[in-house]
Protein backbone atom coordinates (compact mmCIF):
# COMPACT_ATOMS: atom_id res chain seq x y z
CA UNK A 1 24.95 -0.39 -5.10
CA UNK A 2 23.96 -2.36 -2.33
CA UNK A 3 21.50 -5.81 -2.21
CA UNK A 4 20.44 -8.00 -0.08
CA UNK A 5 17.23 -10.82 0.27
CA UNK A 6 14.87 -10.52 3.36
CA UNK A 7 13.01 -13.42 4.51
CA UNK A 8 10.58 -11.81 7.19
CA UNK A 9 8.71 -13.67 9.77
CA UNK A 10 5.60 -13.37 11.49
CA UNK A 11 2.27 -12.15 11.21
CA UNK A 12 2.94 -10.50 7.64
CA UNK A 13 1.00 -12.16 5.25
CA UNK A 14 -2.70 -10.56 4.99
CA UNK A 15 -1.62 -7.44 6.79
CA UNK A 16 -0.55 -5.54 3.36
CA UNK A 17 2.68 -6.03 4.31
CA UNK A 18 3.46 -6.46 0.53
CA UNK A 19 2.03 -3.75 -0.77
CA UNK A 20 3.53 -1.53 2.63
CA UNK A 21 6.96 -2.77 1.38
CA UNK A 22 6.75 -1.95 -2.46
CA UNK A 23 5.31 1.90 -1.40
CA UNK A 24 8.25 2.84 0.99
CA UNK A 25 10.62 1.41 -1.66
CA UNK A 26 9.50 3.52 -3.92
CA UNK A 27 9.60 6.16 -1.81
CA UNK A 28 13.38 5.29 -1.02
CA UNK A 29 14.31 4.81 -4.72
CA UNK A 30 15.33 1.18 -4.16
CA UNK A 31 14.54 -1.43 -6.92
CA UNK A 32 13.72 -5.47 -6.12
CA UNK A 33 10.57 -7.47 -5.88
CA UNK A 34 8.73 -8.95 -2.44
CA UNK A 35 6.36 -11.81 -2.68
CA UNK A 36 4.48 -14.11 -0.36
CA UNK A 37 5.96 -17.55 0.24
CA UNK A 38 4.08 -20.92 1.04
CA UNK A 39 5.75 -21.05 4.42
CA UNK A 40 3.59 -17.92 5.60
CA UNK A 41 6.66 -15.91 5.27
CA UNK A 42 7.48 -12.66 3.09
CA UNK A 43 10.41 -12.55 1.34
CA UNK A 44 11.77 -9.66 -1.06
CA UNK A 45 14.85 -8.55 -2.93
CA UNK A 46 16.93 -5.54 -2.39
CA UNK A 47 18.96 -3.51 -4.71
CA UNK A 48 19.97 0.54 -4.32
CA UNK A 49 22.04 2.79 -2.66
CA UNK A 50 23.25 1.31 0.96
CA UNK A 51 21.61 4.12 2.66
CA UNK A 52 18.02 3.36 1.20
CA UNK A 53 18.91 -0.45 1.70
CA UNK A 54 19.38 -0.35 4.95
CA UNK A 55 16.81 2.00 5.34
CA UNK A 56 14.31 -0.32 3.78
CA UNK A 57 15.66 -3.41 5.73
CA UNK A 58 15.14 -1.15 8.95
CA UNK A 59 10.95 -0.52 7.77
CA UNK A 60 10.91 -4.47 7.44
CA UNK A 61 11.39 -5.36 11.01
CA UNK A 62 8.43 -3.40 12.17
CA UNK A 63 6.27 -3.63 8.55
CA UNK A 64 2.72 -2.08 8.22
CA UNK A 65 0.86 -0.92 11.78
CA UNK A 66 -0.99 -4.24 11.74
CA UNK A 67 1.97 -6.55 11.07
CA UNK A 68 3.60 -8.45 13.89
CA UNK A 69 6.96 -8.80 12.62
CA UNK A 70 9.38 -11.75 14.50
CA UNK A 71 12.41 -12.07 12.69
CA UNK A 72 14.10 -10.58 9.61
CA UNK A 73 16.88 -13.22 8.25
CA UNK A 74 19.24 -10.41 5.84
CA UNK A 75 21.54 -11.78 3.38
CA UNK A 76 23.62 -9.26 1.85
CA UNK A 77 24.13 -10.09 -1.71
CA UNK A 78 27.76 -9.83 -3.15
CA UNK A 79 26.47 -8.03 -6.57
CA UNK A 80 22.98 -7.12 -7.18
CA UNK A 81 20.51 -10.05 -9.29
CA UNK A 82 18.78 -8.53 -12.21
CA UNK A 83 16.03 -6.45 -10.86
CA UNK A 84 13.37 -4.83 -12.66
CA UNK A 85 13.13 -1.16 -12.61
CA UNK A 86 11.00 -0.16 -10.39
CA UNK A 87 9.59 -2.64 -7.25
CA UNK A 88 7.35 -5.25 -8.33
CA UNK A 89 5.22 -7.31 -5.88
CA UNK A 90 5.95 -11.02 -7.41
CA UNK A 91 3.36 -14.26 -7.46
CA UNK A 92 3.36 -16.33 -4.24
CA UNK A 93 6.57 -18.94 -4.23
């Protein structure tokens, strides 16, 4: 298993980036959360196979057609957090 947090930059909030992000993980079988942040920013947890990981963390630097995506910060996780079992879109933090 393979996780990492995303902290994604740009014009993603009000786009459905969120709700983008939680359909292709699904899609890729990879558990986590994403949620908006104060800061304008979107940030989400990671956990799955490193092939669906990465493939996710790929999808995040371009995000939804109307997203305008600047910067993905990736920090691999040594051993996944407790993740629910499916992907949840989280409250605003």
């Amino acid at each position: 298993m393979a996780a990492r947090r995303l902290l994604i930059r740009g014009r993603v909030q009000g786009v459905g980036f969120r709700d983008a992000l939680c359909s292709e993980a699904r899609r890729l079988g990879v558990l986590g959360w994403v949620r908006n942040r104060r800061d304008g920013s979107v940030e989400a947890l990671l956990s799955g196979s490193p092939e669906a990981v990465a493939a996710l963390t790929s999808w995040a630097r371009r995000g939804p057609p109307a997203a305008q995506v600047r910067s993905v910060a990736v920090e691999e996780l040594p051993e996944p957090e407790p993740v629910p079992r499916g992907f949840e879109r989280l409250p605003s933090a």
